[in-house]
Each structure stands twice: as C-alpha cells, then as structure tokens.
Protein backbone atom coordinates (compact mmCIF):
# COMPACT_ATOMS: atom_id res chain seq x y z
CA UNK A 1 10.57 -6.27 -8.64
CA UNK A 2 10.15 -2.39 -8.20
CA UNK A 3 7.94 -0.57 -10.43
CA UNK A 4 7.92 3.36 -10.07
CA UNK A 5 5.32 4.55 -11.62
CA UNK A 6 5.00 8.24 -12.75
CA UNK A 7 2.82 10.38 -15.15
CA UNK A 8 4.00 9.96 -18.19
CA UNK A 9 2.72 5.82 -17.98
CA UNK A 10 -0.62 7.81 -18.03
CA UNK A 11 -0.16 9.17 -21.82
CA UNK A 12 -3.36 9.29 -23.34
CA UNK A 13 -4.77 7.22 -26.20
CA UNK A 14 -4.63 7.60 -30.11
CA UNK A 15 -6.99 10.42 -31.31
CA UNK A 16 -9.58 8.50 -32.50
CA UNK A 17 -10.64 6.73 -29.35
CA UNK A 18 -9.94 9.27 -26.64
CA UNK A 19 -13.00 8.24 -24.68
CA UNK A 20 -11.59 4.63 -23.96
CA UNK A 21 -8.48 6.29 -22.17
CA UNK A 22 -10.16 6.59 -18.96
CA UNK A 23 -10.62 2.90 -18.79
CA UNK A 24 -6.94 2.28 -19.40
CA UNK A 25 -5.56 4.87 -17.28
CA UNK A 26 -8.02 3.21 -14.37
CA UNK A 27 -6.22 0.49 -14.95
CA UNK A 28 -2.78 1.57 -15.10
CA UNK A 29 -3.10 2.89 -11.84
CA UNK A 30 -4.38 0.01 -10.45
CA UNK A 31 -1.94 -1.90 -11.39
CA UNK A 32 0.39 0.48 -10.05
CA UNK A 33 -1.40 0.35 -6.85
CA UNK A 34 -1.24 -3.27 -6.70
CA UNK A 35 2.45 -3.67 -7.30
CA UNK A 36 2.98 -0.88 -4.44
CA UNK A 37 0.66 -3.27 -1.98
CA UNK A 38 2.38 -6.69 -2.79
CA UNK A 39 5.92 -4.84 -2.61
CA UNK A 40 4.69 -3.38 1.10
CA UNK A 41 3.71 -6.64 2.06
CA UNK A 42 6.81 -7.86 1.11
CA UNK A 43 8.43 -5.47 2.83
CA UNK A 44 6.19 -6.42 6.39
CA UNK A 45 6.73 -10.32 5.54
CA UNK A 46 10.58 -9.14 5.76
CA UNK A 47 10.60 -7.06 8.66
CA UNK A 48 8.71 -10.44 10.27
CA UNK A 49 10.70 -12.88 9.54
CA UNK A 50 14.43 -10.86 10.59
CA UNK A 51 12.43 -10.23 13.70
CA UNK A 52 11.51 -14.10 13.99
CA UNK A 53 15.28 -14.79 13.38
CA UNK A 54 16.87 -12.95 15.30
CA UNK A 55 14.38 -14.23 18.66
CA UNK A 56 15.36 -17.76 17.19
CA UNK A 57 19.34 -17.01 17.62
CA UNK A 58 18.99 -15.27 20.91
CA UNK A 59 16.94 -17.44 22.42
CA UNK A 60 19.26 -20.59 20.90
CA UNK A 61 22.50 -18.68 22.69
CA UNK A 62 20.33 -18.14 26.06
CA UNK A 63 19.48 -22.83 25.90
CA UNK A 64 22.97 -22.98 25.22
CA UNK A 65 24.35 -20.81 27.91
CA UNK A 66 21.57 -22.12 30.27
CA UNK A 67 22.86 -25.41 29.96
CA UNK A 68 26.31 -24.40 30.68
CA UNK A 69 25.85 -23.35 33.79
CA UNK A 70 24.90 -24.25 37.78
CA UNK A 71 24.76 -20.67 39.35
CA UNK A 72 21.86 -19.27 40.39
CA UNK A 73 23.29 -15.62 40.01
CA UNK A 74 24.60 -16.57 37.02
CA UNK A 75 21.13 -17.98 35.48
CA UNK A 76 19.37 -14.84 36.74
CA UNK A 77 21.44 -12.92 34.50
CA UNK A 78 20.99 -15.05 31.84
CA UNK A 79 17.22 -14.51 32.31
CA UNK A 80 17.10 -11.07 32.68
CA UNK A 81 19.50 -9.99 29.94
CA UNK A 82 17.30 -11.79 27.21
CA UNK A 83 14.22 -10.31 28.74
CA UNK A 84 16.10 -7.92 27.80
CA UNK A 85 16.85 -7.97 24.42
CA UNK A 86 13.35 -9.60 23.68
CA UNK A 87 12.00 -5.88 24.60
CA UNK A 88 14.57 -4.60 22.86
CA UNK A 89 13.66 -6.73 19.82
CA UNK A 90 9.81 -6.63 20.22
CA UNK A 91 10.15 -2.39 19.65
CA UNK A 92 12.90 -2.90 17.41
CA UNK A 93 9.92 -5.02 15.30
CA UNK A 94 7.26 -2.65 15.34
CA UNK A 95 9.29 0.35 14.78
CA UNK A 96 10.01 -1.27 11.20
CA UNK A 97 6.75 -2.87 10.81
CA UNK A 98 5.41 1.13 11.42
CA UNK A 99 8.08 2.72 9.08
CA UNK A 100 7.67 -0.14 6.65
CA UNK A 101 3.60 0.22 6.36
CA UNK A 102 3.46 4.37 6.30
CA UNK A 103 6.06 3.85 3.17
CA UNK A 104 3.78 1.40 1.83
CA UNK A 105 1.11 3.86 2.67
CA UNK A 106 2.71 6.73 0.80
CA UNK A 107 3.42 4.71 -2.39
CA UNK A 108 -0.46 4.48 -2.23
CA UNK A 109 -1.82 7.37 -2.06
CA UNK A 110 0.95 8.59 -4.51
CA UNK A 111 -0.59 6.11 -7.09
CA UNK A 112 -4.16 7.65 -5.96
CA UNK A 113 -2.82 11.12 -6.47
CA UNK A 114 -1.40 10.56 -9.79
CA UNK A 115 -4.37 9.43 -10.81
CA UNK A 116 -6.53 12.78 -9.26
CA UNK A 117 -3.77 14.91 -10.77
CA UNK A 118 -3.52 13.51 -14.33
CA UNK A 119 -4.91 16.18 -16.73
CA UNK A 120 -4.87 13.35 -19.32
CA UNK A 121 -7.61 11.46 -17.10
CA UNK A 122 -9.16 14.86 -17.07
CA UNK A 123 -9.75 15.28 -20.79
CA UNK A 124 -10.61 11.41 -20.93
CA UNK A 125 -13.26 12.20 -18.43
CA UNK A 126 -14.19 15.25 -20.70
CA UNK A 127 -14.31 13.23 -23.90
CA UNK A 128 -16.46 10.70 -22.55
CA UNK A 129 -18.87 13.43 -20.82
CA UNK A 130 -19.02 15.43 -24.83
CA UNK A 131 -19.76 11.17 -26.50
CA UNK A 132 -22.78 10.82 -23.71
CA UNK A 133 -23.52 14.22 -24.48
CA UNK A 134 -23.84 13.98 -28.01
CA UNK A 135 -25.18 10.10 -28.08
CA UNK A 136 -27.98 10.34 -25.33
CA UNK A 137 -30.67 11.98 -25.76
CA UNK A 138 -31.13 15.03 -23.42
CA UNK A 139 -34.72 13.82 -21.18
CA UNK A 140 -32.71 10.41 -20.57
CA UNK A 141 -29.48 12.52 -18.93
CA UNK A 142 -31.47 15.24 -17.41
CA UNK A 143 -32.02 15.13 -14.07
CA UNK A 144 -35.63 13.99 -13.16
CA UNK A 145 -38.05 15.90 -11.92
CA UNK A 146 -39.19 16.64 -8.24
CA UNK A 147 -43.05 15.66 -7.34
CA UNK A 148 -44.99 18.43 -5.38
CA UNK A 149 -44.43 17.75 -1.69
CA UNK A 150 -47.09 16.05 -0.10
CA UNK A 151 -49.65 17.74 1.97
C-alpha cells in the first residue's frame, strides 16, 4: 500500500479548537513517516530476497553442470564464470539496496519538510503560543532571573 502524502492532509482544525491542530498535524506526519519507513523496508526486504534468488538459481545451474562433467578445464570454467556472476550479483545487490534506501531516505525527509513548511502548523504553533499567553500568568513564562556571579 502506497500512501503519498502532501499538504493539503495537513488542513487545519475547526475554528474553535485551533490550538489542538498541532497535535494532529504531529501526528499526521508521523504517520506519514511511518508508512514511508515500512514501504522502504519493504522495498530493501525485496531487493534481498531477488538477490538471494537469483544466487540460489545460479548456484543450482553451476551443481548441476558440475555434476555433468569430468574435465578439469571444463570445471575451471565452471568455477570461474560463477565467481563471476556472484561479483556481478553481489554489486548488482548493493547498487539497489543504495538506490532503494536514498529513495526511502527522500520520502523522509519530504515528510519532515512538509511538516517544517506547513504554514498551517505555523499558525497552530501561533495559536497555542497566544492560549499560554493569555492562560499563564506572565512571572511563571518569563524567563528566570540570573544570580550575581560569584566572587
């Protein structure tokens, strides 16, 4: 299951309770984030197991061809030809596994980004900063005082 996510899944909340819209945009994109992760490590679990296969079936043709024969030439080519296509297969494997996990990577940070960028987390954040404003009293949010420095 893909899930893109974009802005407009960060609309803001009714009027009357714009303060608890940061909470629920928090957890929008976390969820978003989440699905990203999972689908990336889908993605790697993939990449492994073609990689696993494909090793499996080569080295099932190279037993079977092995057995076949009596030549020593012969078997050295054998032997060398999957070495081979094991090295072959091995960057093959972390080429995808590298281009598989900076995609997952970028689905990430775009999820992190939306949520820096979203001017609707902005005036949640500004709600919530006029409610502590308005509920707290001042000497409780001020910033406390500095002591004299010691002599």
């Amino acid at each position: 299951m893909t899930i893109d996510p974009t802005p407009a899944s960060l609309t803001p909340a009714p009027t009357w309770l714009p303060w608890a819209d940061a909470g629920r945009q928090q957890a929008v994109v976390a969820n978003e984030w989440l699905v990203a992760l999972c689908s990336g490590f889908g993605a790697m679990r993939s990449v492994q197991q073609d990689a696993a296969r494909q090793a499996a079936e080569r080295h099932a043709q190279a037993v079977q061809r092995l057995q076949a024969t009596r030549d020593a030439a012969e078997l050295a080519t054998i032997q060398s030809e999957l070495l081979k296509m094991d090295a072959e297969g091995v960057l093959r494997y972390w080429q995808d596994l590298g281009a598989t996990a900076a995609e997952t990577q970028s689905r990430l940070m775009a999820c992190c980004f939306r949520m820096v960028d979203s001017t609707a987390l902005l005036e949640s954040a500004s709600a919530i900063d006029t409610v502590t404003d308005n509920l707290l009293p001042a000497e409780r949010v001020a910033r406390p005082r500095r002591s004299a420095p010691r002599r």
